[in-house]
N, C-alpha and C. Protein backbone atom coordinates (compact mmCIF):
# COMPACT_ATOMS: atom_id res chain seq x y z
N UNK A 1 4.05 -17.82 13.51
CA UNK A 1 3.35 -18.91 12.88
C UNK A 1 2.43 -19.63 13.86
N UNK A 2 2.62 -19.26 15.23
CA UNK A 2 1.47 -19.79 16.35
C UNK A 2 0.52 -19.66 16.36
N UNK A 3 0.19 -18.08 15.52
CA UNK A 3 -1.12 -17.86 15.83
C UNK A 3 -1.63 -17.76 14.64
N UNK A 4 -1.98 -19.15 13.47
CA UNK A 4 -2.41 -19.42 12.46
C UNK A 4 -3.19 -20.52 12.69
N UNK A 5 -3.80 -20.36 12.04
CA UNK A 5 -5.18 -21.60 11.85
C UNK A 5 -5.65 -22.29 10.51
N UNK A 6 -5.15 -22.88 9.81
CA UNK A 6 -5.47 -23.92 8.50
C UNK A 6 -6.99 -24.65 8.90
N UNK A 7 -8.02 -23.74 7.92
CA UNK A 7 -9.34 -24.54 7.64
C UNK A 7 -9.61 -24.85 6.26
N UNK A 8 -10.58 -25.77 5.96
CA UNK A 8 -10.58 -26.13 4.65
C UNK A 8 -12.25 -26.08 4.63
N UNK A 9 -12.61 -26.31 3.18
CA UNK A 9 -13.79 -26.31 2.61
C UNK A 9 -14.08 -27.32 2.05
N UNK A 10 -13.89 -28.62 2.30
CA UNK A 10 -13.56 -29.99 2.30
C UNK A 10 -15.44 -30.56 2.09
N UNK A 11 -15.62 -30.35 3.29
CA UNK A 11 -17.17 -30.86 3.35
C UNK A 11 -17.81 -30.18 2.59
N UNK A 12 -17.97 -29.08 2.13
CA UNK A 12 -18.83 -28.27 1.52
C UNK A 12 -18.80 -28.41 0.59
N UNK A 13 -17.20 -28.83 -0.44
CA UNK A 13 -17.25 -29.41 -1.28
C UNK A 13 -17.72 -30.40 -2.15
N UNK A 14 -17.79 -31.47 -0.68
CA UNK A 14 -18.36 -32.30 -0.99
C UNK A 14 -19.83 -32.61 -1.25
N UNK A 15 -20.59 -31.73 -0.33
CA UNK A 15 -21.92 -31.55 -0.54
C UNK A 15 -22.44 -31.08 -1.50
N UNK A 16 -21.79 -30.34 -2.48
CA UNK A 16 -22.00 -29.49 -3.00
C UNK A 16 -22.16 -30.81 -4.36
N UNK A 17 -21.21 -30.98 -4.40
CA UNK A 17 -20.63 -32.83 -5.25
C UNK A 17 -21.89 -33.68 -4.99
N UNK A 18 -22.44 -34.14 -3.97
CA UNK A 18 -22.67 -34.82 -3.42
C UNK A 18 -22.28 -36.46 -2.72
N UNK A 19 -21.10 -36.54 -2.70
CA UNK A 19 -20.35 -37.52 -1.95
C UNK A 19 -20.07 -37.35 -1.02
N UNK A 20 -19.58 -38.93 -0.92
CA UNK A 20 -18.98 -39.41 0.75
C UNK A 20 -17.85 -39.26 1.02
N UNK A 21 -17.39 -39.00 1.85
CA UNK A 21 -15.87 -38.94 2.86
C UNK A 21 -15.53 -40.38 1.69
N UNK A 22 -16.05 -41.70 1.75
CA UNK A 22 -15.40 -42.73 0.95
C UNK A 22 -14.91 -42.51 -0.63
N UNK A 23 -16.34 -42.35 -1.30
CA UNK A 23 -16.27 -41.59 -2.72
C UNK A 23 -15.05 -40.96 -2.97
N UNK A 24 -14.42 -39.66 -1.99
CA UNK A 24 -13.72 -38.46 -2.42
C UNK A 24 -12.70 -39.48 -2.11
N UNK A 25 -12.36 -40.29 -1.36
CA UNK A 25 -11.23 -40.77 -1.00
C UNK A 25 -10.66 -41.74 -2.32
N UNK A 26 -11.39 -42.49 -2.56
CA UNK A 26 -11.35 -43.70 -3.44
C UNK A 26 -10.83 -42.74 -5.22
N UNK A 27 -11.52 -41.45 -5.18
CA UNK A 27 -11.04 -40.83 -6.39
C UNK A 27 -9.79 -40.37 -6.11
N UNK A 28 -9.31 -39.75 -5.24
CA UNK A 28 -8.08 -39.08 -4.63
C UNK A 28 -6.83 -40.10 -4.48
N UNK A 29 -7.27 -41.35 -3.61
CA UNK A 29 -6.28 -42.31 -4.21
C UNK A 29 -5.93 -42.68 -2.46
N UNK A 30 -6.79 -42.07 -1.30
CA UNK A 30 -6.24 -42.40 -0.16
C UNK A 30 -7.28 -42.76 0.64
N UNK A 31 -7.33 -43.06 1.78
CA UNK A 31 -8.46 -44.04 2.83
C UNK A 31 -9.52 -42.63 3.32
N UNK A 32 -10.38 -43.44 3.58
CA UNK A 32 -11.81 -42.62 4.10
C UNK A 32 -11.14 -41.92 5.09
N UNK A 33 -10.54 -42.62 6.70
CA UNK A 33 -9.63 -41.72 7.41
C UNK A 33 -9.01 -40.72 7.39
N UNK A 34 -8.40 -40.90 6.01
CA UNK A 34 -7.68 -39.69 5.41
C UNK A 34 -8.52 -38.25 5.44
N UNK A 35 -8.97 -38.87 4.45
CA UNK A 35 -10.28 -37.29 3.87
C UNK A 35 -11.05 -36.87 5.54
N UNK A 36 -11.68 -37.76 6.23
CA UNK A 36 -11.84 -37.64 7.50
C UNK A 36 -11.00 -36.30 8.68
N UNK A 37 -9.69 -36.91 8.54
CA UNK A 37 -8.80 -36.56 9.57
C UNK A 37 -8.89 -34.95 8.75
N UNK A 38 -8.65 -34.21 7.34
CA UNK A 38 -8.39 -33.40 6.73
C UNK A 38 -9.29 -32.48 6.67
N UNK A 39 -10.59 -33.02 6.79
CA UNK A 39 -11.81 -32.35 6.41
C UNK A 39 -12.07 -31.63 8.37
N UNK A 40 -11.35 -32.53 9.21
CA UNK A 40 -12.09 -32.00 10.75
C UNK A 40 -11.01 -31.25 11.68
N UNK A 41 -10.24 -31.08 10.52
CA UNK A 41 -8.26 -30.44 10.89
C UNK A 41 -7.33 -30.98 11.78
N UNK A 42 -7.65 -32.20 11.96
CA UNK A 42 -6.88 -32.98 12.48
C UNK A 42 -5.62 -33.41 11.84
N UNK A 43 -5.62 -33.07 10.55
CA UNK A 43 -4.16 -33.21 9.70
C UNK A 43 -3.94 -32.36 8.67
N UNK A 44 -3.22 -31.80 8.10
CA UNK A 44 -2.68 -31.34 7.51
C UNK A 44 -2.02 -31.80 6.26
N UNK A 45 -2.89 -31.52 4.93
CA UNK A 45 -2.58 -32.73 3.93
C UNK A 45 -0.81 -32.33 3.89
N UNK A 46 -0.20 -33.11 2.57
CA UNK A 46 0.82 -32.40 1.74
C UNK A 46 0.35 -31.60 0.61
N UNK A 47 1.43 -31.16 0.34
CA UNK A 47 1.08 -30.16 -0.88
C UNK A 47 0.68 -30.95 -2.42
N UNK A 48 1.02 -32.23 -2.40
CA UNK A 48 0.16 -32.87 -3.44
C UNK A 48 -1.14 -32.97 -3.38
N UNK A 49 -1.48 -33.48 -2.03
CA UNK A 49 -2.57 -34.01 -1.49
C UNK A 49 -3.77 -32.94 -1.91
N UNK A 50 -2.90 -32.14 -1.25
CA UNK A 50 -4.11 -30.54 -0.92
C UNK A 50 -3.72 -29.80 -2.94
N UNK A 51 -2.80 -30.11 -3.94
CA UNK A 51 -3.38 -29.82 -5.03
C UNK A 51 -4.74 -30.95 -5.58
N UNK A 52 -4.38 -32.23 -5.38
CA UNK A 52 -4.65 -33.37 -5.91
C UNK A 52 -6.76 -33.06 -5.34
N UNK A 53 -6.84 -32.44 -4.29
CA UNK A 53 -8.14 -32.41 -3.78
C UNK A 53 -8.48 -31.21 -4.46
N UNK A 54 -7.51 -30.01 -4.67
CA UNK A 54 -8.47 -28.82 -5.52
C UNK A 54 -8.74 -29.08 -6.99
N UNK A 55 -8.10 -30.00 -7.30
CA UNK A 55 -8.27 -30.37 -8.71
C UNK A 55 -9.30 -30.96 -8.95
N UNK A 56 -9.51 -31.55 -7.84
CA UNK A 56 -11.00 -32.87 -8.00
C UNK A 56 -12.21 -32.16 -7.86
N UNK A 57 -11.91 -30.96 -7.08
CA UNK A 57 -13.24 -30.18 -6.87
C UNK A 57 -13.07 -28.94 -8.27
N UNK A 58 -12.08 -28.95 -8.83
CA UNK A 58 -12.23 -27.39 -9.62
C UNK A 58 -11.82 -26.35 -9.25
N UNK A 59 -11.05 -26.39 -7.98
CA UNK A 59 -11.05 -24.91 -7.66
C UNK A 59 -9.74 -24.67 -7.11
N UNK A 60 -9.13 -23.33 -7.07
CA UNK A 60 -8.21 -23.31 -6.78
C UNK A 60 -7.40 -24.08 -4.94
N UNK A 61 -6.23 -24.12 -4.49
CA UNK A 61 -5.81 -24.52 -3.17
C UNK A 61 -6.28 -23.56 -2.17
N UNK A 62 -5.97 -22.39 -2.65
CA UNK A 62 -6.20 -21.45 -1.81
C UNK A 62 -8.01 -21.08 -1.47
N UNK A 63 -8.45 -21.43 -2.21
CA UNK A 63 -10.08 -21.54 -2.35
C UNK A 63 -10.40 -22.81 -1.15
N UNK A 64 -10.14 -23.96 -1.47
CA UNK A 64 -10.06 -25.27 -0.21
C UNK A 64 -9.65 -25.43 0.88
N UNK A 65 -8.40 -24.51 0.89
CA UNK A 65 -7.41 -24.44 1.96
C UNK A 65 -7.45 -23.15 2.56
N UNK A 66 -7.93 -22.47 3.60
CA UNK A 66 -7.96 -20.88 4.23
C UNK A 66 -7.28 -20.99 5.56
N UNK A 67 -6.11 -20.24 5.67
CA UNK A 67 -4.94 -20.06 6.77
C UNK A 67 -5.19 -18.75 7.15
N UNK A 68 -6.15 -18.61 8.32
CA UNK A 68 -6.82 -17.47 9.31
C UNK A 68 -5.85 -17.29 9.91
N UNK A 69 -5.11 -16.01 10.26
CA UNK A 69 -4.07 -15.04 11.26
C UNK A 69 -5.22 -15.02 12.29
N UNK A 70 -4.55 -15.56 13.45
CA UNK A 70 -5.19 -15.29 14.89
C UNK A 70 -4.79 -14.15 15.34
């Protein structure tokens, strides 16, 4: 499990949307920091979190969420 890497499609999402780190947060239900820390892999949502964000965008977890084997 060391040599795994959790990236997301967070920003792209959002661009795609066109919102802010604030926007996505304020719909999602948690602080700009939040979406921040998640979007630059500094954290690791929960498994609500990370459904609660594919839902907002449409798309599946596994679509948002990509866990690269090093």
């Amino acid at each position: 499990m060391e040599n795994q890497e959790l990236t997301n499609q967070i920003k792209v999402q959002r661009a795609m949307k066109n919102i802010t780190q604030e926007e996505l947060a304020a719909q999602i239900g948690v602080t700009r920091k939040t979406i921040n820390t998640i979007e630059t892999g500094r954290f690791i949502p929960s498994t609500i979190l990370a459904i609660k964000l594919a839902r907002y965008f449409g798309i599946k977890v596994e679509e948002l969420f990509i866990l690269i084997e090093k």
